[in-house]
PDB file of N, CA and C in Angstrom:
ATOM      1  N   UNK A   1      88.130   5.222  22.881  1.00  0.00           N
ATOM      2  CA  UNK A   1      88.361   6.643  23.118  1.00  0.00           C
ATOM      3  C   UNK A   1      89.856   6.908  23.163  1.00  0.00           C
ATOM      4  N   UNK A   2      90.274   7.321  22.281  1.00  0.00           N
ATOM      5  CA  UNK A   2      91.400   8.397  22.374  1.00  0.00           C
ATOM      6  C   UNK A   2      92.066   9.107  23.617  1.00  0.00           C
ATOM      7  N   UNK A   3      91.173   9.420  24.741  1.00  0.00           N
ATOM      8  CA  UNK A   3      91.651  10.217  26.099  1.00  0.00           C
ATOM      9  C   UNK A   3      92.140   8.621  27.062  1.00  0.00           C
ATOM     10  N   UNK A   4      92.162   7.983  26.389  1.00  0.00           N
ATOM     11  CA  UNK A   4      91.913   6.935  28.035  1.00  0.00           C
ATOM     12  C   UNK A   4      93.075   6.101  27.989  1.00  0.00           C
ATOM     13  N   UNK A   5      94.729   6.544  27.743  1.00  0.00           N
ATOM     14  CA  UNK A   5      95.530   6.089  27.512  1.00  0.00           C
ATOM     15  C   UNK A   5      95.945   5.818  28.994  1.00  0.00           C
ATOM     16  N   UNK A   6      97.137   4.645  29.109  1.00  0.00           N
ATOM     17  CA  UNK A   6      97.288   4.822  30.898  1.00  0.00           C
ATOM     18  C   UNK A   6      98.805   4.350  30.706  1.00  0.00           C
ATOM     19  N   UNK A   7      99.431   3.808  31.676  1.00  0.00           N
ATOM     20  CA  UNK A   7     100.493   3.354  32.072  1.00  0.00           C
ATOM     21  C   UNK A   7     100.626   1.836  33.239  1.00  0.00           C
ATOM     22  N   UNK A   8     100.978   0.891  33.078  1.00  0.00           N
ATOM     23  CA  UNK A   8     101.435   0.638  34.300  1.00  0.00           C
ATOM     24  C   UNK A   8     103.162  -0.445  34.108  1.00  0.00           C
ATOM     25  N   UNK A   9     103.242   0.408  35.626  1.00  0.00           N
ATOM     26  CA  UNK A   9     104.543   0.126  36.252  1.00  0.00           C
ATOM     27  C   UNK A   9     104.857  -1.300  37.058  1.00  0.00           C
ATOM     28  N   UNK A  10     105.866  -2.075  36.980  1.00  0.00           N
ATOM     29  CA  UNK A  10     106.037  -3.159  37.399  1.00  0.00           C
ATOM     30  C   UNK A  10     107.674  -3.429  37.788  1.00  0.00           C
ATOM     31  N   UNK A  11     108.345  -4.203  38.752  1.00  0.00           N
ATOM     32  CA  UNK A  11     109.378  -4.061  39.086  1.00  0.00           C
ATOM     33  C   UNK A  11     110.026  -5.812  38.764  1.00  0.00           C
ATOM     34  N   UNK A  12     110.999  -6.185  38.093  1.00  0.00           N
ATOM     35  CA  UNK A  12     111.512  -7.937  38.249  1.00  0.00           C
ATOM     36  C   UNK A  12     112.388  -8.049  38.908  1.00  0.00           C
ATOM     37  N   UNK A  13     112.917  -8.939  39.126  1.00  0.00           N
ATOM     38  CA  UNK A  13     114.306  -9.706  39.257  1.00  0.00           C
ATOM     39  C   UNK A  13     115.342  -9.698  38.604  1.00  0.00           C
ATOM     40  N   UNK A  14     115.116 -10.112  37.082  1.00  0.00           N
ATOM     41  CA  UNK A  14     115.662 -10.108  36.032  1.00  0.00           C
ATOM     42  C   UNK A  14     115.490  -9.658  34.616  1.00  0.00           C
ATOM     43  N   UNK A  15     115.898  -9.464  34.211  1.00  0.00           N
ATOM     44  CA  UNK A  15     115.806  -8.543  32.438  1.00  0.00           C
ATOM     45  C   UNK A  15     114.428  -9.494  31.910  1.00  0.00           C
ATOM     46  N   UNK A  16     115.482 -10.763  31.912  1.00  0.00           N
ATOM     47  CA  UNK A  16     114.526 -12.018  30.882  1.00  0.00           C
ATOM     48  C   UNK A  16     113.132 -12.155  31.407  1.00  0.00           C
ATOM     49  N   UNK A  17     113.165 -12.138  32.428  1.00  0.00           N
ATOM     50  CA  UNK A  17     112.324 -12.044  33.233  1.00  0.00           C
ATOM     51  C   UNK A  17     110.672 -10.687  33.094  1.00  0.00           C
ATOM     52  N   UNK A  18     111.570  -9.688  32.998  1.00  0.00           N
ATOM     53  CA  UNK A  18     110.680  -8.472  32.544  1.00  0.00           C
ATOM     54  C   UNK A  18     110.129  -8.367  30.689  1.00  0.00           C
ATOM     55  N   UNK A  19     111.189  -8.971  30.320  1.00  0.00           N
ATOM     56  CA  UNK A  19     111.481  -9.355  28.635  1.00  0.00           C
ATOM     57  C   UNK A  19     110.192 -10.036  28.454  1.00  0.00           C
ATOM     58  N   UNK A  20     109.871 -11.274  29.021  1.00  0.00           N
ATOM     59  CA  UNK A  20     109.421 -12.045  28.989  1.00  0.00           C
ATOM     60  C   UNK A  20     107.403 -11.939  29.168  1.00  0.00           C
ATOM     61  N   UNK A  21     107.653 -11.023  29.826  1.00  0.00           N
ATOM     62  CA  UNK A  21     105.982 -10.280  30.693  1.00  0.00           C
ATOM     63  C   UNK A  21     105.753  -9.402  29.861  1.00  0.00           C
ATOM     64  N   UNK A  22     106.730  -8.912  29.262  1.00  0.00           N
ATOM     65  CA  UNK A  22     106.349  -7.805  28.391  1.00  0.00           C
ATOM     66  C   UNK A  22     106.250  -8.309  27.219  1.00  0.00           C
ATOM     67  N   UNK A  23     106.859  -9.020  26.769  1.00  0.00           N
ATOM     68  CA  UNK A  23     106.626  -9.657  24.831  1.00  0.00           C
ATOM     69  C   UNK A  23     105.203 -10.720  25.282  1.00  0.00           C
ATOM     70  N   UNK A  24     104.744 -10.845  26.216  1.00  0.00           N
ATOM     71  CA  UNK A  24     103.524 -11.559  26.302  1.00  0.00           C
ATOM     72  C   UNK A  24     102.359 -10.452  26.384  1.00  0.00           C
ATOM     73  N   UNK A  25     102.486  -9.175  27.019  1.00  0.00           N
ATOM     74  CA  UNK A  25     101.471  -8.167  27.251  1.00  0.00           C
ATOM     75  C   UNK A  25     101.502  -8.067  25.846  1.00  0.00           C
ATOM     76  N   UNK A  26     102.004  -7.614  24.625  1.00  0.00           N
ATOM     77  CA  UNK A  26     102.139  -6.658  23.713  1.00  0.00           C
ATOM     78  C   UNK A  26     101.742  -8.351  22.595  1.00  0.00           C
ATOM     79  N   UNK A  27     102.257  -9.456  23.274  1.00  0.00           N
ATOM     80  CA  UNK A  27     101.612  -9.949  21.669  1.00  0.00           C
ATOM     81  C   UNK A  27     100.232 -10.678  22.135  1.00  0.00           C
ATOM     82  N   UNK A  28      99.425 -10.156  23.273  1.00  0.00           N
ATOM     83  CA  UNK A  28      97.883 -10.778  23.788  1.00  0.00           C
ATOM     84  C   UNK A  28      97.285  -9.683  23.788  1.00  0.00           C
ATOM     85  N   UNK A  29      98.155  -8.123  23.107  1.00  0.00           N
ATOM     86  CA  UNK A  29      97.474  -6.961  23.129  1.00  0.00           C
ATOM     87  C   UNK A  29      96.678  -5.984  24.380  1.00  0.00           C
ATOM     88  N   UNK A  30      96.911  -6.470  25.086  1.00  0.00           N
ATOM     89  CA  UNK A  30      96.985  -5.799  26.433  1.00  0.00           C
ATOM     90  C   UNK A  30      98.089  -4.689  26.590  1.00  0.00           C
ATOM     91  N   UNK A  31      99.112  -4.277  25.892  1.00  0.00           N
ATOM     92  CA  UNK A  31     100.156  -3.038  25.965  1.00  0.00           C
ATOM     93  C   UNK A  31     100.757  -3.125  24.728  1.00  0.00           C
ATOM     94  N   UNK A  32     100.593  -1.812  24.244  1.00  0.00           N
ATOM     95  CA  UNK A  32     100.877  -1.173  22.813  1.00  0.00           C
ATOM     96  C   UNK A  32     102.269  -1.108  22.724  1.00  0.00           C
ATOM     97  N   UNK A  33     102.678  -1.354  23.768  1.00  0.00           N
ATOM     98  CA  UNK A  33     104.364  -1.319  24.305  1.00  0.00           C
ATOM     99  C   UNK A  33     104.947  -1.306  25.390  1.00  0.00           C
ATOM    100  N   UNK A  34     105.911  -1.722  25.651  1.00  0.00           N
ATOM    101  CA  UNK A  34     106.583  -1.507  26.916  1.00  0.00           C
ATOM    102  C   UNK A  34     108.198  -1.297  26.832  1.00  0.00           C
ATOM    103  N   UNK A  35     108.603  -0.426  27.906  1.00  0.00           N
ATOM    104  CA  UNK A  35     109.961  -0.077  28.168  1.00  0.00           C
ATOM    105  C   UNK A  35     110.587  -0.953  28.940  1.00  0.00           C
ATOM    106  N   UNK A  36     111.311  -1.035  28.831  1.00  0.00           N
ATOM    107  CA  UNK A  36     112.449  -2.150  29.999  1.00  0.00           C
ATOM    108  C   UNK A  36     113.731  -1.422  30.073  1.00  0.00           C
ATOM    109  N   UNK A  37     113.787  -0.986  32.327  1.00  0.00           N
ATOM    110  CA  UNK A  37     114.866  -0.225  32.557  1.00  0.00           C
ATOM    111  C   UNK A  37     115.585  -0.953  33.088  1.00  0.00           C
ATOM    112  N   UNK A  38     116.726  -1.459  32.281  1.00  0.00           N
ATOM    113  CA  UNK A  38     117.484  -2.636  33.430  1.00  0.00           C
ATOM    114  C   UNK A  38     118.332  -1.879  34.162  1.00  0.00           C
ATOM    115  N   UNK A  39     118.944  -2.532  35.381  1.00  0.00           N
ATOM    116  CA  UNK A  39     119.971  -1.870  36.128  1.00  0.00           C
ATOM    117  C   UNK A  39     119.706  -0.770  37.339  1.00  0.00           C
ATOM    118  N   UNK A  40     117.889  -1.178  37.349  1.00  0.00           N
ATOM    119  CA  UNK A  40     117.871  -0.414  38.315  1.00  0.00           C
ATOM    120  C   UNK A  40     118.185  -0.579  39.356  1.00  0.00           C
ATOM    121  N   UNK A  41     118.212   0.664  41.155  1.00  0.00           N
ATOM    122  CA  UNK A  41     118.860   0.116  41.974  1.00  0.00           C
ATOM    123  C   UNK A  41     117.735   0.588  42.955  1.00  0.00           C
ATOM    124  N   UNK A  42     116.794  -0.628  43.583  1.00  0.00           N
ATOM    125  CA  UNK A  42     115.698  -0.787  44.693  1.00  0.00           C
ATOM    126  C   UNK A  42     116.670  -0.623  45.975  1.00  0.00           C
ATOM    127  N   UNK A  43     116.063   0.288  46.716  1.00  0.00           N
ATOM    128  CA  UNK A  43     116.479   0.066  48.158  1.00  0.00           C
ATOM    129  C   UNK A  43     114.527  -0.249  48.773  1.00  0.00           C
ATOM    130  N   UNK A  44     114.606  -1.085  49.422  1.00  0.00           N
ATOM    131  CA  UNK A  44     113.161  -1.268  50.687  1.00  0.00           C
ATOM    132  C   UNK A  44     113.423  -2.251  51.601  1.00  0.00           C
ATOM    133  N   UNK A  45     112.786  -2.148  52.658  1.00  0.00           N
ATOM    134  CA  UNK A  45     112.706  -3.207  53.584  1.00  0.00           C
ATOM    135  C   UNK A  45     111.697  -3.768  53.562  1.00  0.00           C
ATOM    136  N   UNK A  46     111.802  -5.230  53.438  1.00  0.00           N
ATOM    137  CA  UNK A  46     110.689  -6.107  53.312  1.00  0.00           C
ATOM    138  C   UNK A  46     111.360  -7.577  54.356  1.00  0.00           C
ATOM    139  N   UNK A  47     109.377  -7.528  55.081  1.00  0.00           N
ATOM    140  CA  UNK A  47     109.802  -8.807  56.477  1.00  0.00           C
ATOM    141  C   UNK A  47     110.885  -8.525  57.215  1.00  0.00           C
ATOM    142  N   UNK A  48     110.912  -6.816  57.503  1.00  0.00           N
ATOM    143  CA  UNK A  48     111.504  -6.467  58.395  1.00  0.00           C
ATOM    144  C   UNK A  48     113.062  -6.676  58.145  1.00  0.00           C
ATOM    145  N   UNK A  49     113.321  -7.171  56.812  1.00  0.00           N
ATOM    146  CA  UNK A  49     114.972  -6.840  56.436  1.00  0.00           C
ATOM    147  C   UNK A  49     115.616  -5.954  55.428  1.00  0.00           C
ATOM    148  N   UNK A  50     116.346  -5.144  55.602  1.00  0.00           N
ATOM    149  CA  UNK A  50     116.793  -3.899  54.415  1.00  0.00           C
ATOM    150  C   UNK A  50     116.876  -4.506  53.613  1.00  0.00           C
ATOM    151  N   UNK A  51     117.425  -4.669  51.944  1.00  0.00           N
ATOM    152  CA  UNK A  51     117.182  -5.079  51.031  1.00  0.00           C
ATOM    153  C   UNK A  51     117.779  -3.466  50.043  1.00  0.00           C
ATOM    154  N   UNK A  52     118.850  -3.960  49.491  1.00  0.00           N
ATOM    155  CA  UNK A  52     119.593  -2.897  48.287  1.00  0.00           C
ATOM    156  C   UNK A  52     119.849  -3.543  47.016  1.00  0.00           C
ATOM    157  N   UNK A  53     119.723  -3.997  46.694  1.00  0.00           N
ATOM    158  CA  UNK A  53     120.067  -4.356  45.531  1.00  0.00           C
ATOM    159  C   UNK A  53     119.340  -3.821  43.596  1.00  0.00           C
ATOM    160  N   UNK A  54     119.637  -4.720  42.992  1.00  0.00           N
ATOM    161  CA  UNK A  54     119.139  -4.387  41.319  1.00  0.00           C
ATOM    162  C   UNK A  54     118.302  -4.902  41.081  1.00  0.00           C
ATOM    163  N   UNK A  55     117.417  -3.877  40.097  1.00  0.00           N
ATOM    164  CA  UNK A  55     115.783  -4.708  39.573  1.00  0.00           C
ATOM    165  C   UNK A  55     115.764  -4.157  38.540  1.00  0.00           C
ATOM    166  N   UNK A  56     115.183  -4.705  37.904  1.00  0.00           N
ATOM    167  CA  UNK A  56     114.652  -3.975  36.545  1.00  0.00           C
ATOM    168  C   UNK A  56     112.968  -3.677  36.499  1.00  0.00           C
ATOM    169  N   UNK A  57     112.587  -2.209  35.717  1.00  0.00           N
ATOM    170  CA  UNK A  57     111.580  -1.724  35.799  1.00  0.00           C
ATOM    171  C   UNK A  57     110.752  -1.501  34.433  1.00  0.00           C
ATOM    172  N   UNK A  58     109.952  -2.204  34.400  1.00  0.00           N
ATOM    173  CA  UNK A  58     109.199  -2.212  33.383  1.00  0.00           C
ATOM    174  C   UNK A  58     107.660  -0.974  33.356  1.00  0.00           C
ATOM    175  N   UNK A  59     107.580  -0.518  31.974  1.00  0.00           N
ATOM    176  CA  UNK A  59     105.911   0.610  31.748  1.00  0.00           C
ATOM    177  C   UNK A  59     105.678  -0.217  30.579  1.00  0.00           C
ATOM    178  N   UNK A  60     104.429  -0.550  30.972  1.00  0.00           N
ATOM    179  CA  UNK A  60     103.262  -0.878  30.012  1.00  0.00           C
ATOM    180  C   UNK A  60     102.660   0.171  29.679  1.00  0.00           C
ATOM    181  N   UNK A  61     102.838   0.613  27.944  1.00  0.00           N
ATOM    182  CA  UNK A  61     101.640   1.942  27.436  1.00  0.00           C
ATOM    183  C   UNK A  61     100.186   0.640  27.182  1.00  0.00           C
ATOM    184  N   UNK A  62      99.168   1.274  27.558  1.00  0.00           N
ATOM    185  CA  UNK A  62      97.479   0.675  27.807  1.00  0.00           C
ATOM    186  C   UNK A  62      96.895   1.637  27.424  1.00  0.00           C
ATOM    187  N   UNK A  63      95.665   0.942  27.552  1.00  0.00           N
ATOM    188  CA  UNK A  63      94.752   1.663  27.730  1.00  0.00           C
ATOM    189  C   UNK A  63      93.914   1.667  29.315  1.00  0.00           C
ATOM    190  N   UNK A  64      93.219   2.606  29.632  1.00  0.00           N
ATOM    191  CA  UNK A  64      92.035   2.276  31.509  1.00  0.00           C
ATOM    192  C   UNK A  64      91.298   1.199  30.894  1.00  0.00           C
ATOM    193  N   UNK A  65      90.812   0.876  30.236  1.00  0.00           N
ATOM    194  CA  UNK A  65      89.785  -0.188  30.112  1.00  0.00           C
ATOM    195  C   UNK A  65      90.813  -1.637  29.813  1.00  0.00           C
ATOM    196  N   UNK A  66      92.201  -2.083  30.223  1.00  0.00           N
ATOM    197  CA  UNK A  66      93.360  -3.004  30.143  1.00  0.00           C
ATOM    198  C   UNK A  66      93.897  -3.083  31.668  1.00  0.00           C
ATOM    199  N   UNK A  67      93.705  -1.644  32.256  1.00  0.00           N
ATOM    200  CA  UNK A  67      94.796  -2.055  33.149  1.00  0.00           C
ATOM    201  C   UNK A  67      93.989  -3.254  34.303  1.00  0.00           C
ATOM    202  N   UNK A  68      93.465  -3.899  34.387  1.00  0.00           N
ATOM    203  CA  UNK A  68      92.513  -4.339  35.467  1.00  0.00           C
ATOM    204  C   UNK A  68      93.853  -5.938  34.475  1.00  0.00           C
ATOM    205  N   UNK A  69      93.316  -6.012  33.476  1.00  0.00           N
ATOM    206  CA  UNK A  69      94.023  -7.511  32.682  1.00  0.00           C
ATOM    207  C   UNK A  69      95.718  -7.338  32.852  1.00  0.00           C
ATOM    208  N   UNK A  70      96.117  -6.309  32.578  1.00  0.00           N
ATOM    209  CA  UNK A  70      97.557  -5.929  32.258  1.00  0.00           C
ATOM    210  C   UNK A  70      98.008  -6.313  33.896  1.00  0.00           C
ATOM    211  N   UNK A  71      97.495  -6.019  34.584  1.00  0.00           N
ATOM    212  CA  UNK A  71      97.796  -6.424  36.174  1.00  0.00           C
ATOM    213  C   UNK A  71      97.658  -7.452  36.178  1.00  0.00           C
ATOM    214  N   UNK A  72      96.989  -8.209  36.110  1.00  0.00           N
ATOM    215  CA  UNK A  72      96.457  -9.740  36.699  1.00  0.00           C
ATOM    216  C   UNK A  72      97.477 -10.516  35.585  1.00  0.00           C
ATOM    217  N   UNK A  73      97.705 -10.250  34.512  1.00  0.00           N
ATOM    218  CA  UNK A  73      98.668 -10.524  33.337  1.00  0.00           C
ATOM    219  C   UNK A  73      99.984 -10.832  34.174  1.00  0.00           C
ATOM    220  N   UNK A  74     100.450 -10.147  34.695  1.00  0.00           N
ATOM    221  CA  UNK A  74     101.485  -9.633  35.228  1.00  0.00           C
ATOM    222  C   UNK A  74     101.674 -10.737  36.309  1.00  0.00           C
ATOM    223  N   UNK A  75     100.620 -10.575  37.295  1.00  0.00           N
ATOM    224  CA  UNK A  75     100.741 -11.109  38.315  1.00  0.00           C
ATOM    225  C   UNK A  75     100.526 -12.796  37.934  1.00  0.00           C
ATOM    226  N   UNK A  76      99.919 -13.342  37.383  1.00  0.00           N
ATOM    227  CA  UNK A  76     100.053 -14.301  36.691  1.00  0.00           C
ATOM    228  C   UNK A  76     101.346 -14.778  36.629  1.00  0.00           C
ATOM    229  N   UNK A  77     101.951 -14.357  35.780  1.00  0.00           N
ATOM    230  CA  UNK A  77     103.631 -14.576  34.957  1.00  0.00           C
ATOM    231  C   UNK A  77     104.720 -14.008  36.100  1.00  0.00           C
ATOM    232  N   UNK A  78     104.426 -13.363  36.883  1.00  0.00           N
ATOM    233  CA  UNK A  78     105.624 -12.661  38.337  1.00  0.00           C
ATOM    234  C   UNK A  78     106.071 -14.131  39.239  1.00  0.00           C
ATOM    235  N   UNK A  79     107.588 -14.012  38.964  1.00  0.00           N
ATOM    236  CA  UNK A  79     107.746 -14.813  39.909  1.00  0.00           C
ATOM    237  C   UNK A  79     107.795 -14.725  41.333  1.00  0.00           C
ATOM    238  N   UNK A  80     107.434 -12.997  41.770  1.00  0.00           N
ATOM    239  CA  UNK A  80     107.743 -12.620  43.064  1.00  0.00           C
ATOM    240  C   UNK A  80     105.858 -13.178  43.599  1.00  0.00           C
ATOM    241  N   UNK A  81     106.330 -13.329  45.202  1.00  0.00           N
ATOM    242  CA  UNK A  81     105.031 -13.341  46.042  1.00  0.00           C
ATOM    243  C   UNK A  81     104.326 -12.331  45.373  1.00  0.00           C
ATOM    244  N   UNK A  82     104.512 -10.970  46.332  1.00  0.00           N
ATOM    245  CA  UNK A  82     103.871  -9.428  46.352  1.00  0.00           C
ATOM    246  C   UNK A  82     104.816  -8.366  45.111  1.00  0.00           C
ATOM    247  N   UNK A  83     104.710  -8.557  43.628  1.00  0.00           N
ATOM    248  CA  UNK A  83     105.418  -7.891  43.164  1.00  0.00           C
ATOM    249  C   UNK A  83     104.707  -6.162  43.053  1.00  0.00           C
ATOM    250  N   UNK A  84     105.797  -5.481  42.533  1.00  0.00           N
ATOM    251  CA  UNK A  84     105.454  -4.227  42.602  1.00  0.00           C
ATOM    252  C   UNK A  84     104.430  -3.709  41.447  1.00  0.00           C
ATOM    253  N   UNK A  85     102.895  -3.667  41.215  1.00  0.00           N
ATOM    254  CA  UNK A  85     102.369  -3.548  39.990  1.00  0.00           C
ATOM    255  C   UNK A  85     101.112  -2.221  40.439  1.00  0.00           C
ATOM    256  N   UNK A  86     101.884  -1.420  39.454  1.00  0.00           N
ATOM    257  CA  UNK A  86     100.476   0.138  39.577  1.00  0.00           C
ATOM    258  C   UNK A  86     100.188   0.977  38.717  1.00  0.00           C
ATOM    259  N   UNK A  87      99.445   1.209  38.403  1.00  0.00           N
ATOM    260  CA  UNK A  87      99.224   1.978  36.988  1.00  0.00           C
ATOM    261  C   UNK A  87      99.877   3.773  37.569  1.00  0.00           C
ATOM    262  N   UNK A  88     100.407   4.122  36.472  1.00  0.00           N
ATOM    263  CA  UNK A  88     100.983   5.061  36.292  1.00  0.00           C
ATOM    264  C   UNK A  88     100.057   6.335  35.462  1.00  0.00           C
ATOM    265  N   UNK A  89      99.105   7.058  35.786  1.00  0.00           N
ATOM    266  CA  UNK A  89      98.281   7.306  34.961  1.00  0.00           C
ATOM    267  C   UNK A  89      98.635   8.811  33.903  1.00  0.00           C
ATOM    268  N   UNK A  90      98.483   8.930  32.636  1.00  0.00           N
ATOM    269  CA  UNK A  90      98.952   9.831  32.031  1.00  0.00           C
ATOM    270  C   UNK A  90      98.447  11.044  31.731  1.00  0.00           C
ATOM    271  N   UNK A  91      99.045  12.296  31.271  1.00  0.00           N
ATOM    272  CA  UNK A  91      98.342  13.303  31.211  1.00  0.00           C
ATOM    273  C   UNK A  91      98.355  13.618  29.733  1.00  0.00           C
ATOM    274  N   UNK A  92      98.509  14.707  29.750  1.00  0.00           N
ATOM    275  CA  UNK A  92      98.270  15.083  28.032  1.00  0.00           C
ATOM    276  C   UNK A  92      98.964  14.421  27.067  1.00  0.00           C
ATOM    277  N   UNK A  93      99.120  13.683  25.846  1.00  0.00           N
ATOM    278  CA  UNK A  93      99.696  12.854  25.129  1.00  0.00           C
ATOM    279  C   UNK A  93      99.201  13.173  23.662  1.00  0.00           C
ATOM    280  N   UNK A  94     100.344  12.899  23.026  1.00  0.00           N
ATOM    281  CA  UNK A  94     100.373  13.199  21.106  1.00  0.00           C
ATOM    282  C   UNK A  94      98.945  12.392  20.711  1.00  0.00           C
ATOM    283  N   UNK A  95      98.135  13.214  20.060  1.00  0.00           N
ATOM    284  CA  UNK A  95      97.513  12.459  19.593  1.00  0.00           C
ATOM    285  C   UNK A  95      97.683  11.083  18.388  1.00  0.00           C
ATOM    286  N   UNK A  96      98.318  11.771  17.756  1.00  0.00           N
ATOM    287  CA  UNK A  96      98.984  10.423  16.749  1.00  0.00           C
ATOM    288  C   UNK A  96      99.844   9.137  17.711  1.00  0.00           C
ATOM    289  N   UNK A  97     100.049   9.151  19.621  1.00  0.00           N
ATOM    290  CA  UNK A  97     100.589   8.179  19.898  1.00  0.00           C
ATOM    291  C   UNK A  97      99.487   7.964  20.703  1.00  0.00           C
ATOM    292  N   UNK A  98      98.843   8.335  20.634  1.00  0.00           N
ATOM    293  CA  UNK A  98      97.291   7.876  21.428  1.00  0.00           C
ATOM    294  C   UNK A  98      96.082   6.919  20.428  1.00  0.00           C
ATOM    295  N   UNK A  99      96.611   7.173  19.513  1.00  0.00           N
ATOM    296  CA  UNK A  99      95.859   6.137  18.278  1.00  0.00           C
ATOM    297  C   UNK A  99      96.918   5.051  17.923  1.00  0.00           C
ATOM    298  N   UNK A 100      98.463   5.570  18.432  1.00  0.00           N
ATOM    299  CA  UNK A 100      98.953   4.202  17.858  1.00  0.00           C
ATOM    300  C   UNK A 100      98.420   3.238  19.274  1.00  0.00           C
ATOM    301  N   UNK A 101      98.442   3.583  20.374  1.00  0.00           N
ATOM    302  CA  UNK A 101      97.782   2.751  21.422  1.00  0.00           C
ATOM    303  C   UNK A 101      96.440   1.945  21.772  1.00  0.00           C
ATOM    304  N   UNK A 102      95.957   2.636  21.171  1.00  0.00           N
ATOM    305  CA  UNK A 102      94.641   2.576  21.237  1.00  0.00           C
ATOM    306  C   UNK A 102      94.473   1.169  20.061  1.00  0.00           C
ATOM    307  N   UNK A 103      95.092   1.643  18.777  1.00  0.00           N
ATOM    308  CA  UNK A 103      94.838   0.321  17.507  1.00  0.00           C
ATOM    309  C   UNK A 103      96.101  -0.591  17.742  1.00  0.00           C
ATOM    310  N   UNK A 104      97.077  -1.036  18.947  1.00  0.00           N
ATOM    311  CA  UNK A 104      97.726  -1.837  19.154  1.00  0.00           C
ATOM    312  C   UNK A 104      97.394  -2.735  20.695  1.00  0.00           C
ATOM    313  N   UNK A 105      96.068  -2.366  21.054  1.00  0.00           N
ATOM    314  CA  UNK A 105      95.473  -3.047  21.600  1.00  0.00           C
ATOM    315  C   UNK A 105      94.062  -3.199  22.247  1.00  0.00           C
ATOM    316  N   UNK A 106      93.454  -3.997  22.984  1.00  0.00           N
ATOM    317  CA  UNK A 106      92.413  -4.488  22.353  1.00  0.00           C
ATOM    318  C   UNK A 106      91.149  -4.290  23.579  1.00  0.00           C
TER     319      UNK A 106
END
């Protein structure tokens, strides 16, 4: 189906790192593509210590019937304990990029 395009969002450590999760989603066909935002800047507290620093942020384009694999994909290949992984879900979208998604994965 054409309507059931999705998103999900994921946070690394490192570029190569996100590089790396993502050229594996897209060539096991689980994401029609993905973006990689390097340079981002995380502020959270985690185990009760602040924490500022740089991450890079990765979107997987999917499909709903992927994101259940595209997660576990992820979490698989994450070198973090608890990394940051959630589908991002989409609203109205080109139809001509909703078929390239749809026939770039599986």
């Amino acid at each position: 189906m054409l309507d059931r395009m999705t998103t999900v969002y994921s946070t690394f450590d490192t570029e190569e790192e996100a590089r790396r999760i993502g050229e594996d989603l897209v060539a096991n066909n689980l994401a029609a593509c993905v973006n990689i935002f390097p340079q981002m800047i995380s502020i959270y507290r985690w185990q009760n210590e602040f924490h500022n620093g740089n991450e890079v942020a990765m979107i997987a384009k999917t499909t709903k019937e992927n994101v259940a694999d595209v997660m576990k994909e992820i979490r698989r290949l994450h070198t973090a304990d608890t990394p940051a992984i959630f589908e991002l879900p989409v609203g109205m979208t080109d139809n001509d990029f909703l078929e390239f998604v749809n026939t770039n994965t599986k």
